[in-house]
Protein backbone atom coordinates (compact mmCIF):
# COMPACT_ATOMS: atom_id res chain seq x y z
CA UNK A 1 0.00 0.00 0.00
CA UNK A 2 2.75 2.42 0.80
CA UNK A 3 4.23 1.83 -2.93
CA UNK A 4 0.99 2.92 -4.02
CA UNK A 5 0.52 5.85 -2.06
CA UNK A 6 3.75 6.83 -2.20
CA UNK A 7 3.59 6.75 -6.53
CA UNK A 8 0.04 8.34 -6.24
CA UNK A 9 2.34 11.33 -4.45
CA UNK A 10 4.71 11.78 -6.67
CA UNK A 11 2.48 11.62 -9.00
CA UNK A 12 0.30 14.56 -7.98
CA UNK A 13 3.11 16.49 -7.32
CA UNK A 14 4.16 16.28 -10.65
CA UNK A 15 0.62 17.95 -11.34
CA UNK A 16 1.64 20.75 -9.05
CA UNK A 17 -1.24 18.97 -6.23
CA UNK A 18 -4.01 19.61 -8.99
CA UNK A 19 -5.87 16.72 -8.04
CA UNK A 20 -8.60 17.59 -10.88
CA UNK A 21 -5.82 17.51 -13.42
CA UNK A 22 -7.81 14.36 -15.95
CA UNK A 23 -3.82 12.96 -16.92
CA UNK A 24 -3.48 12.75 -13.07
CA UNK A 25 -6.56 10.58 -12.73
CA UNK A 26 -5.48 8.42 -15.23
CA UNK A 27 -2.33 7.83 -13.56
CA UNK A 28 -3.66 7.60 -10.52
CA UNK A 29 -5.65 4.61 -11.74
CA UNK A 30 -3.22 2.82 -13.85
CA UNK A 31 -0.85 2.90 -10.67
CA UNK A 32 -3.88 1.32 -8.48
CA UNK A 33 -4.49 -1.08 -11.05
CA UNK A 34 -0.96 -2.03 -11.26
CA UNK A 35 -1.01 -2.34 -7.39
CA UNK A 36 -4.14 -4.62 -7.10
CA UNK A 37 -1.80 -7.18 -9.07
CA UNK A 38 0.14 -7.73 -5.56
CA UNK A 39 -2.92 -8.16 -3.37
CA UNK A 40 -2.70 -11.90 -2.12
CA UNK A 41 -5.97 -12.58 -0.63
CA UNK A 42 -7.91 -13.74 -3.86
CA UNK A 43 -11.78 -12.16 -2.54
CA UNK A 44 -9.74 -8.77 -1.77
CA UNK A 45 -7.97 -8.64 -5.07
CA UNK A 46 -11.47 -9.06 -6.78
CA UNK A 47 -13.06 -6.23 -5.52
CA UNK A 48 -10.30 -3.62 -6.32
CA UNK A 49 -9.92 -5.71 -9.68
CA UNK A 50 -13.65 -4.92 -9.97
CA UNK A 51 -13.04 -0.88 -8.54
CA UNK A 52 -10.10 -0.67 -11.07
CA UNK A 53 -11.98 -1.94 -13.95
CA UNK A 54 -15.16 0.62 -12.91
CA UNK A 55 -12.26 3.41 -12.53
CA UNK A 56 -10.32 2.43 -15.90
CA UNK A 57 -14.05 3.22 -17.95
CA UNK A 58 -14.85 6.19 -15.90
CA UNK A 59 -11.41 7.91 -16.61
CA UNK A 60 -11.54 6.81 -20.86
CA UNK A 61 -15.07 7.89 -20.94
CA UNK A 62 -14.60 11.16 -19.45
CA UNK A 63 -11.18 12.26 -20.08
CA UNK A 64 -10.42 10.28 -23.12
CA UNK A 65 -7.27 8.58 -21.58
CA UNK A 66 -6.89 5.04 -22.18
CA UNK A 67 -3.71 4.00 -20.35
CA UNK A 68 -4.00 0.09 -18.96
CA UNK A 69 -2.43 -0.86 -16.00
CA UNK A 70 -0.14 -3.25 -18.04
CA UNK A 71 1.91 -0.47 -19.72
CA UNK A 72 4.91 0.33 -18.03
CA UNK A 73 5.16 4.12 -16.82
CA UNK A 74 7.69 5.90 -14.99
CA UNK A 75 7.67 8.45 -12.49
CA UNK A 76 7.09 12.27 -13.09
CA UNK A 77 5.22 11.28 -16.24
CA UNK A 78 2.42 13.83 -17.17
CA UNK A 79 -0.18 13.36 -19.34
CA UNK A 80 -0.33 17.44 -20.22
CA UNK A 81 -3.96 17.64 -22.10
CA UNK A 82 -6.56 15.60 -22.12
CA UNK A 83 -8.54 13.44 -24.79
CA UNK A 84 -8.00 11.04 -27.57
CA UNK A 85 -5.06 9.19 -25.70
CA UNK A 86 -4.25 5.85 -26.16
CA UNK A 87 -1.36 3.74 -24.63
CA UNK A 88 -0.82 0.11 -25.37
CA UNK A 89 -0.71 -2.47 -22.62
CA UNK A 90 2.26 -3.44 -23.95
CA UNK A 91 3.65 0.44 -24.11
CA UNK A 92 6.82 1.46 -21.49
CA UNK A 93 7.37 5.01 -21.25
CA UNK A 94 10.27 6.81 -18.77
CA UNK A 95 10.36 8.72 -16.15
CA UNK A 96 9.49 12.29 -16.42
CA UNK A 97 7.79 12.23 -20.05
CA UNK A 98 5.07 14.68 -21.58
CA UNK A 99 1.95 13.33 -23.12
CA UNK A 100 -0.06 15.43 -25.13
CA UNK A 101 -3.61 14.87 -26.14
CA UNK A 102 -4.13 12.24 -29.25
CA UNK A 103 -1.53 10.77 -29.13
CA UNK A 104 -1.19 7.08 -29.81
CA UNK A 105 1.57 4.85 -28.37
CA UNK A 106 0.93 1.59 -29.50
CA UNK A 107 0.99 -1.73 -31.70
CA UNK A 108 2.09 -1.97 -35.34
CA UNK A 109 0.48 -4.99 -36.20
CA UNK A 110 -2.29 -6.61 -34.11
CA UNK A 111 -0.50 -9.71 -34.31
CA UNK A 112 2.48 -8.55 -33.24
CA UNK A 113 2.22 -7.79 -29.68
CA UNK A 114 5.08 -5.13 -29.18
CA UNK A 115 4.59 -1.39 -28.17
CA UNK A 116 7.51 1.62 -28.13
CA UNK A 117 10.15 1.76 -25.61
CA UNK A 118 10.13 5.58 -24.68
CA UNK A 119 13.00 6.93 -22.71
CA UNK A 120 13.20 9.38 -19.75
CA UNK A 121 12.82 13.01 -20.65
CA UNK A 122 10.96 12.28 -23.58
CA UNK A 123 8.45 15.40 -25.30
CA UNK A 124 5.35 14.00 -27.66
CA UNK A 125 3.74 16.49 -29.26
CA UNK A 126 -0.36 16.87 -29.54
CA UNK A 127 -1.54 13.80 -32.33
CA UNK A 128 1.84 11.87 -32.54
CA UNK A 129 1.85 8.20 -33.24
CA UNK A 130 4.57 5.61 -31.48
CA UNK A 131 3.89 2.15 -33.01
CA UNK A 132 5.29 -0.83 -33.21
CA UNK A 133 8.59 -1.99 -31.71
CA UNK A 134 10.52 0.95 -31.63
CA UNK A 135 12.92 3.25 -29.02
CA UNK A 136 13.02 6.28 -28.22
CA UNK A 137 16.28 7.72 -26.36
CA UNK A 138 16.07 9.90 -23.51
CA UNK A 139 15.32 13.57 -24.21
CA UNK A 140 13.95 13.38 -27.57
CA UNK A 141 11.49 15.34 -28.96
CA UNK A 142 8.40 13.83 -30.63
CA UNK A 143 6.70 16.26 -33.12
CA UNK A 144 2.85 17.23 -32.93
CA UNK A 145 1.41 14.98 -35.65
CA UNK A 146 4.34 12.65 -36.43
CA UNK A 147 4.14 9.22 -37.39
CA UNK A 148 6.85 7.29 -35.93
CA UNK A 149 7.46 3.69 -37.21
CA UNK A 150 11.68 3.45 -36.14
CA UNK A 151 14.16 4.37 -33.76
CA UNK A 152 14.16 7.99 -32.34
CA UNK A 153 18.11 8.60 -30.99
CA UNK A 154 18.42 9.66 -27.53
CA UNK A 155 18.40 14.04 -27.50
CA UNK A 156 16.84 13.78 -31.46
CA UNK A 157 13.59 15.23 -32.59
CA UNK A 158 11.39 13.15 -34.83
CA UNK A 159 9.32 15.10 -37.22
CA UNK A 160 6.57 14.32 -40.47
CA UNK A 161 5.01 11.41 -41.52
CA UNK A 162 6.34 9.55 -41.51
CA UNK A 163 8.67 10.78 -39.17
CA UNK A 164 12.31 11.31 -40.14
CA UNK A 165 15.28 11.99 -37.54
CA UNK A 166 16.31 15.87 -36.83
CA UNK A 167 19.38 15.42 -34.68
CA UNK A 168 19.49 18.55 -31.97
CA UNK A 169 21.34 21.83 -32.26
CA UNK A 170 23.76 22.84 -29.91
């Protein structure tokens, strides 16, 4: 529980302790569902599985967020505007990231069941698109509307669609 709480924290301080901030109810749910995993009294574990699944609908349907509790997500993460996000269960994103609204981290292929690998630091611009198994290094920079289908360097910026590689000035 204290692993929860403590996350849940950190977490809303990244939000500046705007506890109506919609990205910070998202994450806030996506850590308890991630925490319910560890419960091991089986009748206990069912009714937050049953609160988390209630939560996880609540939070897509009104702030357009769709981040499972299987996707992998740092700390200091912020989800920056809501609406029209979607992360892949299979998705691991770094510690202190920026989310903007429509974006789309996620799978290629349906039947191939591998999401991006974002690094720490990492900027995505409002309507980007991760898919597929691909990194992206610490500190890059994700363009608003880019389509990215391969590798992002760490400290790059990734730009068009689909996206090509802008390595950083200076």
């Amino acid at each position: 529980m204290s692993t929860l709480i403590r996350n849940i924290r950190d977490d809303l301080a990244t939000y500046g302790g705007d506890w109506t901030a919609q990205g910070f109810w998202a994450l806030a749910v996506h850590r308890f569902g991630a925490w319910r995993y560890g419960i091991g009294f089986a009748p206990v574990r069912k009714v937050a599985s049953f609160l988390y699944k209630f939560l996880y609908k609540a939070v897509q349907i009104v702030a357009g967020i769709e981040l499972p509790c299987e996707a992998r997500v740092g700390r200091g993460c912020r989800i920056d505007h809501f609406g029209g996000i979607v992360v892949s269960g299979y998705a691991e994103i770094g510690e202190g990231c920026v989310i903007r609204q429509g974006v789309t981290i996620g799978l290629r292929h349906v039947d191939e069941p591998v999401a991006p690998r974002i690094g720490d630091r990492v900027d995505i611009g409002a309507g980007a698109k991760l898919l597929g198994p691909i990194t992206v290094g610490d500190g890059a920079s994700i363009g608003a509307n880019a389509v990215v289908l391969r590798d992002v360097p760490a400290g790059a910026v990734a730009v068009g669609i689909p996206a090509r590689i802008i390595e950083k000035r200076g």
